[in-house]
C-alpha atoms as a PDB file:
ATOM      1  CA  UNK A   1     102.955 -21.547 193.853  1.00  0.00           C
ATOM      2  CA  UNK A   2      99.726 -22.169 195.635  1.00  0.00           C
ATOM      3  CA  UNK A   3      97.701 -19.766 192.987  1.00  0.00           C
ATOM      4  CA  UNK A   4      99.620 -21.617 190.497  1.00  0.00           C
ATOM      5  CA  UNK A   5      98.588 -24.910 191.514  1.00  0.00           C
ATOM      6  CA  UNK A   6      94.942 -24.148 192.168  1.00  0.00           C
ATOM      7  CA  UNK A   7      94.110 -21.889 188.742  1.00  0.00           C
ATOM      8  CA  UNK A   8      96.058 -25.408 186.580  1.00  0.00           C
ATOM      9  CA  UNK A   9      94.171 -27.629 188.141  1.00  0.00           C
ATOM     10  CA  UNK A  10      90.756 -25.847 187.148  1.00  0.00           C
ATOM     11  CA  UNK A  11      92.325 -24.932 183.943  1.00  0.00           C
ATOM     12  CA  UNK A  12      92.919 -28.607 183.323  1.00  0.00           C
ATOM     13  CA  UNK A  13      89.203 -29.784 184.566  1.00  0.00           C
ATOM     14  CA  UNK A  14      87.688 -27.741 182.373  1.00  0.00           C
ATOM     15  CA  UNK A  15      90.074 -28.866 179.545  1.00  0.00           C
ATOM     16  CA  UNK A  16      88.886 -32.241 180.515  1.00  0.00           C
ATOM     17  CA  UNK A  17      85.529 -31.737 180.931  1.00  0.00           C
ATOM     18  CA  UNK A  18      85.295 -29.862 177.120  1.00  0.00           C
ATOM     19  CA  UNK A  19      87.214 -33.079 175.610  1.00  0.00           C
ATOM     20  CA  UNK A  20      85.119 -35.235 176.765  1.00  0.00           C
ATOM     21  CA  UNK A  21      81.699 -34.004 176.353  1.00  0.00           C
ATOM     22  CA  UNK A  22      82.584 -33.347 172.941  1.00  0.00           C
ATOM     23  CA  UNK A  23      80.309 -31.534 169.922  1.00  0.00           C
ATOM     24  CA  UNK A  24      79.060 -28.156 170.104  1.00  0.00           C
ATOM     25  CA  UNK A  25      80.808 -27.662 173.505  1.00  0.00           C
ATOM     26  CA  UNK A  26      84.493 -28.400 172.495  1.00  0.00           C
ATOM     27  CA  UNK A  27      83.814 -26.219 169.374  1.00  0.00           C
ATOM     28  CA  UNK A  28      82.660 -23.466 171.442  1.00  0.00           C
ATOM     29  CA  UNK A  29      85.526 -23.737 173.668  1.00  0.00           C
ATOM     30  CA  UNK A  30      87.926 -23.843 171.120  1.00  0.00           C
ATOM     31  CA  UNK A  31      86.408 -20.399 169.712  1.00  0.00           C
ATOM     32  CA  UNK A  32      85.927 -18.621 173.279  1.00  0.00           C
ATOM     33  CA  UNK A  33      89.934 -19.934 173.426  1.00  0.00           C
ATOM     34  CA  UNK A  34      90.781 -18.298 170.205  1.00  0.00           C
ATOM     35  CA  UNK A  35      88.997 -15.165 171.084  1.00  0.00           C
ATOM     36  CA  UNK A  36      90.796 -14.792 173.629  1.00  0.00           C
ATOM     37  CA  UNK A  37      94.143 -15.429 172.413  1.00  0.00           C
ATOM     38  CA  UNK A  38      92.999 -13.099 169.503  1.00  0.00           C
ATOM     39  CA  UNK A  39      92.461 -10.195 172.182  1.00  0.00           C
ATOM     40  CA  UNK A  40      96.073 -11.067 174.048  1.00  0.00           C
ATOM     41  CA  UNK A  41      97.526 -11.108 171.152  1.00  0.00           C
ATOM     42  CA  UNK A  42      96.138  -7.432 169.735  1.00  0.00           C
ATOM     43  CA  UNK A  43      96.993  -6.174 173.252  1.00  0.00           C
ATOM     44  CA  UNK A  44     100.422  -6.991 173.610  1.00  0.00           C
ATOM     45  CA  UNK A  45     101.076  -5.123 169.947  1.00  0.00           C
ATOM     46  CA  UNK A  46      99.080  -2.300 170.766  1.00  0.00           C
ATOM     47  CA  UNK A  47     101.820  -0.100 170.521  1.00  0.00           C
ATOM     48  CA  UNK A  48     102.530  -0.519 166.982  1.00  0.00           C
ATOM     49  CA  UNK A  49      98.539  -0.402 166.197  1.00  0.00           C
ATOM     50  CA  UNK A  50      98.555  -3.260 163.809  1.00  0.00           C
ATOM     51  CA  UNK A  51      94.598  -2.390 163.274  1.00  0.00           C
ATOM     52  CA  UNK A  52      93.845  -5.069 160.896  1.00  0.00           C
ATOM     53  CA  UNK A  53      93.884  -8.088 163.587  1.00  0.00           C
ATOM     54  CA  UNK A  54      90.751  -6.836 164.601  1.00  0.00           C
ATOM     55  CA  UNK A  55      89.636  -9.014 161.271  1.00  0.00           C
ATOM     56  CA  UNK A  56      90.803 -12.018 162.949  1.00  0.00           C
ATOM     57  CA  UNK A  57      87.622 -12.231 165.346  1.00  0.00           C
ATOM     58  CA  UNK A  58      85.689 -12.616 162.331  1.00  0.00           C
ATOM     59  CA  UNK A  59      87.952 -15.117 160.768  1.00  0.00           C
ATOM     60  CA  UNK A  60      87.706 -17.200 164.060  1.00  0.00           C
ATOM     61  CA  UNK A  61      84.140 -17.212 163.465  1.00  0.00           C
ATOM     62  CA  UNK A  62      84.066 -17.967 160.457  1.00  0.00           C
ATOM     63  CA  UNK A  63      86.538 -20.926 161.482  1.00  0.00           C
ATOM     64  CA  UNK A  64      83.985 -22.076 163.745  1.00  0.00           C
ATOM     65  CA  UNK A  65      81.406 -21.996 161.498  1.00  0.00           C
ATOM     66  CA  UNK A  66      83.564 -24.582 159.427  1.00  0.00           C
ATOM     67  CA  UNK A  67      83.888 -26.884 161.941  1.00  0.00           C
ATOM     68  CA  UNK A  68      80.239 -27.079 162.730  1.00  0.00           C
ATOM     69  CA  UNK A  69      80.225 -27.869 159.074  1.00  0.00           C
ATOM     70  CA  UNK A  70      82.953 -30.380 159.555  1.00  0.00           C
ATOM     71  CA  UNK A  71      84.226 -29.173 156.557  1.00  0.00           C
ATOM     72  CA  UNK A  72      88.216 -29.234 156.280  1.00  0.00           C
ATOM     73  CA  UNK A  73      88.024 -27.848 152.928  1.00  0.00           C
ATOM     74  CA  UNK A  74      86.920 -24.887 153.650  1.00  0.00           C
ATOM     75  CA  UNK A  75      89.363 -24.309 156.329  1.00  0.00           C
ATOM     76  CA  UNK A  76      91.719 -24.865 153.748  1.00  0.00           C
ATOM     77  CA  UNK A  77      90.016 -22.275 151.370  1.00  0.00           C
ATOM     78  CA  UNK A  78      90.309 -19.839 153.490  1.00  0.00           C
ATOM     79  CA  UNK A  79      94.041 -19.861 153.826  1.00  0.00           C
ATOM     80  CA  UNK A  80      93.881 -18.536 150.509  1.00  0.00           C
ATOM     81  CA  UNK A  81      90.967 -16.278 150.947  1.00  0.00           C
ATOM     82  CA  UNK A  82      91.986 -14.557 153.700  1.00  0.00           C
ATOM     83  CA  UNK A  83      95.566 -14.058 152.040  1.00  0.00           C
ATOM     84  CA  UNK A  84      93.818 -12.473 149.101  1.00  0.00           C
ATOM     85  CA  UNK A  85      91.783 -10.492 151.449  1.00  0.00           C
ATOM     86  CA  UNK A  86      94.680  -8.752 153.376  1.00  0.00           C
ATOM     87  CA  UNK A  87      96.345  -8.118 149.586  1.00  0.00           C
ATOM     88  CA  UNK A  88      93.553  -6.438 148.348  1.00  0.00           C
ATOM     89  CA  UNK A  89      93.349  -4.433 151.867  1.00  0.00           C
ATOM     90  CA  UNK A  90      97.088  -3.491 151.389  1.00  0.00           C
ATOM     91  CA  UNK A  91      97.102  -2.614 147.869  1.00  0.00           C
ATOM     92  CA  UNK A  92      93.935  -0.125 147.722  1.00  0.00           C
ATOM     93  CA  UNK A  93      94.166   1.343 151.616  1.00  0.00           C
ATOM     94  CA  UNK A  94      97.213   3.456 151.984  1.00  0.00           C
ATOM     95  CA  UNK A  95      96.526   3.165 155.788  1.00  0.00           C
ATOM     96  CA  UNK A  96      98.393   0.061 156.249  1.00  0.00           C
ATOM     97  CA  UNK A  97     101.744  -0.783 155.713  1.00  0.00           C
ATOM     98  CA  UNK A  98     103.519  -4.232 154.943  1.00  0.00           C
ATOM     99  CA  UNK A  99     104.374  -5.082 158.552  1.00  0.00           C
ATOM    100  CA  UNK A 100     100.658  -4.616 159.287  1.00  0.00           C
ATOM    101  CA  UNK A 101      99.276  -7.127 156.818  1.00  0.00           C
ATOM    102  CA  UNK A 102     102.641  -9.589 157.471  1.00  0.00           C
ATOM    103  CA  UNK A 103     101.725  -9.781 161.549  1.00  0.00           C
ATOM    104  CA  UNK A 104      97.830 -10.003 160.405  1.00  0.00           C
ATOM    105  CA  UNK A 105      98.537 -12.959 158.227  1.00  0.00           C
ATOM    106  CA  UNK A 106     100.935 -14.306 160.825  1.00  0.00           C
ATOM    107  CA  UNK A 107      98.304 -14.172 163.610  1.00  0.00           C
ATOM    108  CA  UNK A 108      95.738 -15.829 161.408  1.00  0.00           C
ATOM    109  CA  UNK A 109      97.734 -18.985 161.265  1.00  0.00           C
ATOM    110  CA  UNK A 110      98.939 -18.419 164.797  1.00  0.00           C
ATOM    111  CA  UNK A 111      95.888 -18.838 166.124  1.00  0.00           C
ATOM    112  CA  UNK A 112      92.414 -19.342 164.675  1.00  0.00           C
ATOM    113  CA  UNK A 113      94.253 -21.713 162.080  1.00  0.00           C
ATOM    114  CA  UNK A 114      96.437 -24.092 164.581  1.00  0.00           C
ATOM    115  CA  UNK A 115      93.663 -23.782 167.054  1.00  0.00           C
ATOM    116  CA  UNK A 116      90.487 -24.921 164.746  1.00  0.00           C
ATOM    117  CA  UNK A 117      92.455 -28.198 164.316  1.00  0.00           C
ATOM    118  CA  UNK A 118      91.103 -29.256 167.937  1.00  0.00           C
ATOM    119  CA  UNK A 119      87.381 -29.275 166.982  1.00  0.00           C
ATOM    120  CA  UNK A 120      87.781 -31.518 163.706  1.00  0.00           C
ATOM    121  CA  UNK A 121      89.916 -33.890 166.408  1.00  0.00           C
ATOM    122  CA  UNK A 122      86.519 -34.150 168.494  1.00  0.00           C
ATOM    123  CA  UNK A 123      85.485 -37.571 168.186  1.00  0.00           C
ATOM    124  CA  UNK A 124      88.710 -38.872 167.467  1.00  0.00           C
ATOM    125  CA  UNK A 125      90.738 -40.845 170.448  1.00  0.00           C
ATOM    126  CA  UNK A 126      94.485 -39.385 169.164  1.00  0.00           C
ATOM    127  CA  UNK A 127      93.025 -35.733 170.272  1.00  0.00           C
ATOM    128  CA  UNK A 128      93.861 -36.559 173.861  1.00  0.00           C
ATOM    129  CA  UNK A 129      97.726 -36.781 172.545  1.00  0.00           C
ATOM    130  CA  UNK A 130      97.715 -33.230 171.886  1.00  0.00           C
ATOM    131  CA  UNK A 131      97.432 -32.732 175.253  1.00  0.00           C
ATOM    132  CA  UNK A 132      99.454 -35.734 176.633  1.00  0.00           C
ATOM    133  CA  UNK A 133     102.422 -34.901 174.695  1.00  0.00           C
ATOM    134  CA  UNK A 134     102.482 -31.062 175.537  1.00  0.00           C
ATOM    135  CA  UNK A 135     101.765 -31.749 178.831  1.00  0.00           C
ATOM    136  CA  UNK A 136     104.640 -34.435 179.135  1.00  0.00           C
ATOM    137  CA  UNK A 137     107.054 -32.190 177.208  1.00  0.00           C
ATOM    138  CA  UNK A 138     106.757 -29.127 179.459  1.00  0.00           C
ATOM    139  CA  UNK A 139     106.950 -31.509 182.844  1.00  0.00           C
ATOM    140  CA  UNK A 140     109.670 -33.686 182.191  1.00  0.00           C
ATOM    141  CA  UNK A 141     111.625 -31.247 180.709  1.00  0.00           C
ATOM    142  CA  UNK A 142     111.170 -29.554 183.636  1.00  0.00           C
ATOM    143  CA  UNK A 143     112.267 -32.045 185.895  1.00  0.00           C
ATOM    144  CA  UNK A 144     114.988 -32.821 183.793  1.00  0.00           C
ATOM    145  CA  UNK A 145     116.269 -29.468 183.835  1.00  0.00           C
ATOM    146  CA  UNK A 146     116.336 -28.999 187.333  1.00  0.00           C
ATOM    147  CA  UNK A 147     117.902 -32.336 187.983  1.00  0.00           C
ATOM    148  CA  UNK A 148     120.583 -32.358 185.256  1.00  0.00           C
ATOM    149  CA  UNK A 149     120.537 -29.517 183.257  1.00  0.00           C
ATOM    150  CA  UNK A 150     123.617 -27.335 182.340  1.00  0.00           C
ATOM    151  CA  UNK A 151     123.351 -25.797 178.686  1.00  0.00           C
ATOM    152  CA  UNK A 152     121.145 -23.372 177.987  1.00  0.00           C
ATOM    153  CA  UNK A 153     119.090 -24.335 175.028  1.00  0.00           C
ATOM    154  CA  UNK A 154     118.047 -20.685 174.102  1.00  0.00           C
ATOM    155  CA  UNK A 155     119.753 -18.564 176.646  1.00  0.00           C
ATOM    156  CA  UNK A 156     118.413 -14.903 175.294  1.00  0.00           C
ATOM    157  CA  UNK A 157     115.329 -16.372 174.429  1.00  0.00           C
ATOM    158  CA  UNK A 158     114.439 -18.666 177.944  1.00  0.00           C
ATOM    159  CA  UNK A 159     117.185 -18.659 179.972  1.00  0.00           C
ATOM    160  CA  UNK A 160     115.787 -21.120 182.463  1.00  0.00           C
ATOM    161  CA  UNK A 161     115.601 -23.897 179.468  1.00  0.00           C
ATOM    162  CA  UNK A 162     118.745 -26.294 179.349  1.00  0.00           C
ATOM    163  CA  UNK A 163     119.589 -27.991 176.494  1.00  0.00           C
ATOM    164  CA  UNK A 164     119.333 -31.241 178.805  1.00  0.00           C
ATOM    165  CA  UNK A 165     115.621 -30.165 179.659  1.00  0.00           C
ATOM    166  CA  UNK A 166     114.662 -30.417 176.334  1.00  0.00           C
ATOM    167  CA  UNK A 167     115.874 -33.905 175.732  1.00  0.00           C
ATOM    168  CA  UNK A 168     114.529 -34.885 178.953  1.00  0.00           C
ATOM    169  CA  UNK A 169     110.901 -33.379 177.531  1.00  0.00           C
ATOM    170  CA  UNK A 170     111.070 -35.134 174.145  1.00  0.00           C
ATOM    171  CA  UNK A 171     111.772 -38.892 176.308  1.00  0.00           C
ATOM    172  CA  UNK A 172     108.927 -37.973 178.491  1.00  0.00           C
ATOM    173  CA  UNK A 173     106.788 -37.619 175.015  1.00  0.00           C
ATOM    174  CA  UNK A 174     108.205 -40.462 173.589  1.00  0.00           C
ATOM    175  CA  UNK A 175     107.566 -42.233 176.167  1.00  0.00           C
ATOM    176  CA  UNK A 176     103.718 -41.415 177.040  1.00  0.00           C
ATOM    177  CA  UNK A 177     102.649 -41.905 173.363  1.00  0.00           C
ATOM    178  CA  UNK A 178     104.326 -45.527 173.465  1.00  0.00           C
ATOM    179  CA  UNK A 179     101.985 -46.038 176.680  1.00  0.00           C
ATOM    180  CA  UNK A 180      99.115 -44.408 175.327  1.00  0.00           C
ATOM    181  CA  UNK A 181      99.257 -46.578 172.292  1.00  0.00           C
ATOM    182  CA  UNK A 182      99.723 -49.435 174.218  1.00  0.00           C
ATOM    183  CA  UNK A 183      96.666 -48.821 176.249  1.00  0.00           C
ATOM    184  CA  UNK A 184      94.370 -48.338 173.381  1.00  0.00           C
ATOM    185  CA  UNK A 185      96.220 -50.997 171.508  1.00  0.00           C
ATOM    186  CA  UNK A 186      97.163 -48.910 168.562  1.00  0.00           C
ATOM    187  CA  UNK A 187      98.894 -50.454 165.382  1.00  0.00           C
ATOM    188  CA  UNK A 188     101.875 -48.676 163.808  1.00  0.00           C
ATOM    189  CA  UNK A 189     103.681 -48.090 167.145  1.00  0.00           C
ATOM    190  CA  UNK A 190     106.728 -46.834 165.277  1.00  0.00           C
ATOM    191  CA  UNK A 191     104.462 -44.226 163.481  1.00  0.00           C
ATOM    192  CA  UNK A 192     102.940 -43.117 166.646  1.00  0.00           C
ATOM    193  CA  UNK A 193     106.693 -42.778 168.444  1.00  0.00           C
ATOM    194  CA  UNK A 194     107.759 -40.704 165.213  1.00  0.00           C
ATOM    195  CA  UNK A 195     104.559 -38.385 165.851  1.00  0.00           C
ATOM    196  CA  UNK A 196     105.502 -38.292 169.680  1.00  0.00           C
ATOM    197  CA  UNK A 197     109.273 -37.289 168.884  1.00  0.00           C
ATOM    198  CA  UNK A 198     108.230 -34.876 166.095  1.00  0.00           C
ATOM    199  CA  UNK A 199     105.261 -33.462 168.273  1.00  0.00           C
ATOM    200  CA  UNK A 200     107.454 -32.936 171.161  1.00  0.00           C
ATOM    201  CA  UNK A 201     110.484 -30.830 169.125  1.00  0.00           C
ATOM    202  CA  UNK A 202     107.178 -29.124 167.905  1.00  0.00           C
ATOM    203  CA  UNK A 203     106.217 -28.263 171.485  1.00  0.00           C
ATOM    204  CA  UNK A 204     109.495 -26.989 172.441  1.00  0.00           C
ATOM    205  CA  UNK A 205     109.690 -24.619 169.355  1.00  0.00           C
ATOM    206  CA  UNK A 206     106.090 -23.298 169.997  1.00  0.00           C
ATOM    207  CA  UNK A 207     107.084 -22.407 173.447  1.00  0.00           C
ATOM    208  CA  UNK A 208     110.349 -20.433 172.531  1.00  0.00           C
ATOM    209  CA  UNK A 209     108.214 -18.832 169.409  1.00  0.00           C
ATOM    210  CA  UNK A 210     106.089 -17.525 171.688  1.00  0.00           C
ATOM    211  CA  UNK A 211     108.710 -15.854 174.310  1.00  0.00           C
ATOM    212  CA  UNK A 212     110.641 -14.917 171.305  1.00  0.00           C
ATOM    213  CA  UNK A 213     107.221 -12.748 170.477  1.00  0.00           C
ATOM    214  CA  UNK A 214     106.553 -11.772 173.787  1.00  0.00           C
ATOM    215  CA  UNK A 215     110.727 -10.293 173.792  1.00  0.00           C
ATOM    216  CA  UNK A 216     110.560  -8.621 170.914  1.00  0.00           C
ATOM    217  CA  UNK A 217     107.599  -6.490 171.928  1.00  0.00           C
ATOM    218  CA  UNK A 218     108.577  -5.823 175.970  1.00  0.00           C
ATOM    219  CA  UNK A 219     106.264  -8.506 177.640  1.00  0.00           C
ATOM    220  CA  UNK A 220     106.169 -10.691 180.370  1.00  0.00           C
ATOM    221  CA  UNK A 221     102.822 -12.726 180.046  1.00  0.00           C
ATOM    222  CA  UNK A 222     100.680 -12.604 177.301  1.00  0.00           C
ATOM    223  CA  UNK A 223      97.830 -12.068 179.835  1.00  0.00           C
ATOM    224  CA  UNK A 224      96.663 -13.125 183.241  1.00  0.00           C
ATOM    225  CA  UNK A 225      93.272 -14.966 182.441  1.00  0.00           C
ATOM    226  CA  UNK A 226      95.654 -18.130 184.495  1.00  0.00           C
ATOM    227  CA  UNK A 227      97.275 -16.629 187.867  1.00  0.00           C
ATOM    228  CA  UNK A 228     100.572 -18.135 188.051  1.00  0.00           C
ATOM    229  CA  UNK A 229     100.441 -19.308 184.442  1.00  0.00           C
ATOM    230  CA  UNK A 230      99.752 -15.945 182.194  1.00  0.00           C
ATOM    231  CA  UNK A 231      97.268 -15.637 179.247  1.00  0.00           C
ATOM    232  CA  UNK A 232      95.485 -17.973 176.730  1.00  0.00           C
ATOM    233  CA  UNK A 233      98.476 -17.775 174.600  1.00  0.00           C
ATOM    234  CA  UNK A 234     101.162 -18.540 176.792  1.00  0.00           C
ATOM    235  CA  UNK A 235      99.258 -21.823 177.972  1.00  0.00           C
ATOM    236  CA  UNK A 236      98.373 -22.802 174.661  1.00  0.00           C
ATOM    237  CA  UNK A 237     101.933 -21.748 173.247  1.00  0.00           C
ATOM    238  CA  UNK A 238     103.039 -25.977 172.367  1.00  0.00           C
ATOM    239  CA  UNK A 239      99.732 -26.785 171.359  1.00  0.00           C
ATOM    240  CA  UNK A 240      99.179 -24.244 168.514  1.00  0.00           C
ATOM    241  CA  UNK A 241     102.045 -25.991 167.008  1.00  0.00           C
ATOM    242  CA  UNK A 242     101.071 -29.938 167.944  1.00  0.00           C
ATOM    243  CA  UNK A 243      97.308 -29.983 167.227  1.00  0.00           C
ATOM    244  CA  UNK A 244      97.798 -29.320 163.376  1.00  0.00           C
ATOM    245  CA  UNK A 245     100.179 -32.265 163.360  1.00  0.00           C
ATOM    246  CA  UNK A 246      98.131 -34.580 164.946  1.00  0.00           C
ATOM    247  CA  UNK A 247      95.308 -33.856 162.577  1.00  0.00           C
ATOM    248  CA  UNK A 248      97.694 -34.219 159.467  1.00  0.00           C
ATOM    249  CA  UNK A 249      99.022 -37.513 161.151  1.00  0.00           C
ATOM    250  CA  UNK A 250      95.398 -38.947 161.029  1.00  0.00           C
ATOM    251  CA  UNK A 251      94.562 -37.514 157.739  1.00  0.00           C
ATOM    252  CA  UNK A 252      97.367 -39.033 155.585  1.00  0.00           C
ATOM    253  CA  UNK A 253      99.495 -41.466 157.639  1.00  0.00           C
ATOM    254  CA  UNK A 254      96.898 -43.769 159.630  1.00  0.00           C
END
């Protein structure tokens, strides 16, 4: 617990400290983050040797080259680009098969995509809610289990999570977006509580996606980059799935 303690509280320092200084630094520690989560990733599928992730450093880069930019459209060009790209990989290479270009496409989204979302945030005051409402999902859904929970939300998947947990996480959300936008006196409250609520159910589904990955191929931990807390991946499991929402919030509801 100790380990635990000690290797969050750095984790979240220099979390903080990337945030807040902002520019080149929170872009480059959004790529050395993908990276990573790229290499987890390609290690815990090893044994099936799905080769072609070993594009998605490059991708990444490119990625970060977009944000520098500050480009969206491009990001969003690519989508389609690197779709194409995989195609045209599958249909002239015989040495892949469909499952290898289906995970490769999967992990491109997984994690360059969802994660590039932070940088175009930098600048913006709502990118601290990515991490507020992750952060207040996962610990009041944790007390909440403990204290009152009694059906398993996804027994086979997390069989610690209770059904009551979860509810107890998407409060605690709710509840630290209506202070948040009450500190920075925010209009649309109503808008912002939707986001929290939304952003919340997204947090819990990106952490059972992720042991539902981790199952399926044999693992415990993505990695071990975190003692007590595991790899990149499993850290960053909610937020992969609430930093594109926030961004698409901003971008065409506020």
């Amino acid at each position: 617990m100790r380990t635990r303690i000690i290797s969050g509280l750095i984790g979240v320092i220099l979390l903080l400290g990337a945030v807040m200084t902002g520019g080149i630094v929170l872009k480059i520690s959004v790529l050395v983050i993908t990276l990573i989560g790229i290499k987890e990733f390609r290690r815990a599928f090893s044994k099936v040797n799905i080769k072609l992730t070993k594009y998605l450093y490059l991708y990444s880069i490119l990625l970060f080259v977009f944000s520098i930019l500050n480009n969206y459209n491009l990001v969003t060009f690519s989508i389609v680009l690197n779709l194409i790209i995989f195609l045209i990989i599958y249909v002239f290479n015989s040495d892949y098969n469909i499952n290898e270009i289906c995970i490769s496409v999967f992990a491109s989204l997984y994690i360059p995509f969802s994660l590039v979302h932070i940088s175009f945030l930098e600048g913006n005051i709502l990118i601290w809610l990515i991490f507020i409402i992750a952060f207040s999902t996962d610990t009041f859904a944790y007390f909440s289990g403990n204290f009152f929970g009694k059906r398993k939300l996804a027994p086979i998947l997390s069989p610690k999570k209770t059904i009551e947990g979860a509810i107890g996480g998407l409060i605690g959300a709710l509840i630290s977006t209506i202070i948040f936008v009450e500190i920075f006196n925010l209009d649309n409250i109503f808008l912002y509580a939707a986001l929290g609520v939304i952003s919340s159910i997204a947090s819990v589904i990106g952490d059972l996606t992720a042991s539902k990955i981790k199952r399926n191929i044999g693992i415990k931990d993505y990695g071990n980059i975190m003692p007590g807390h595991g790899g990149v991946l499993d850290r960053f499991d909610s937020i992969l799935f609430i930093s594109p929402l926030i961004f698409y919030f901003i971008s065409y509801l506020i």
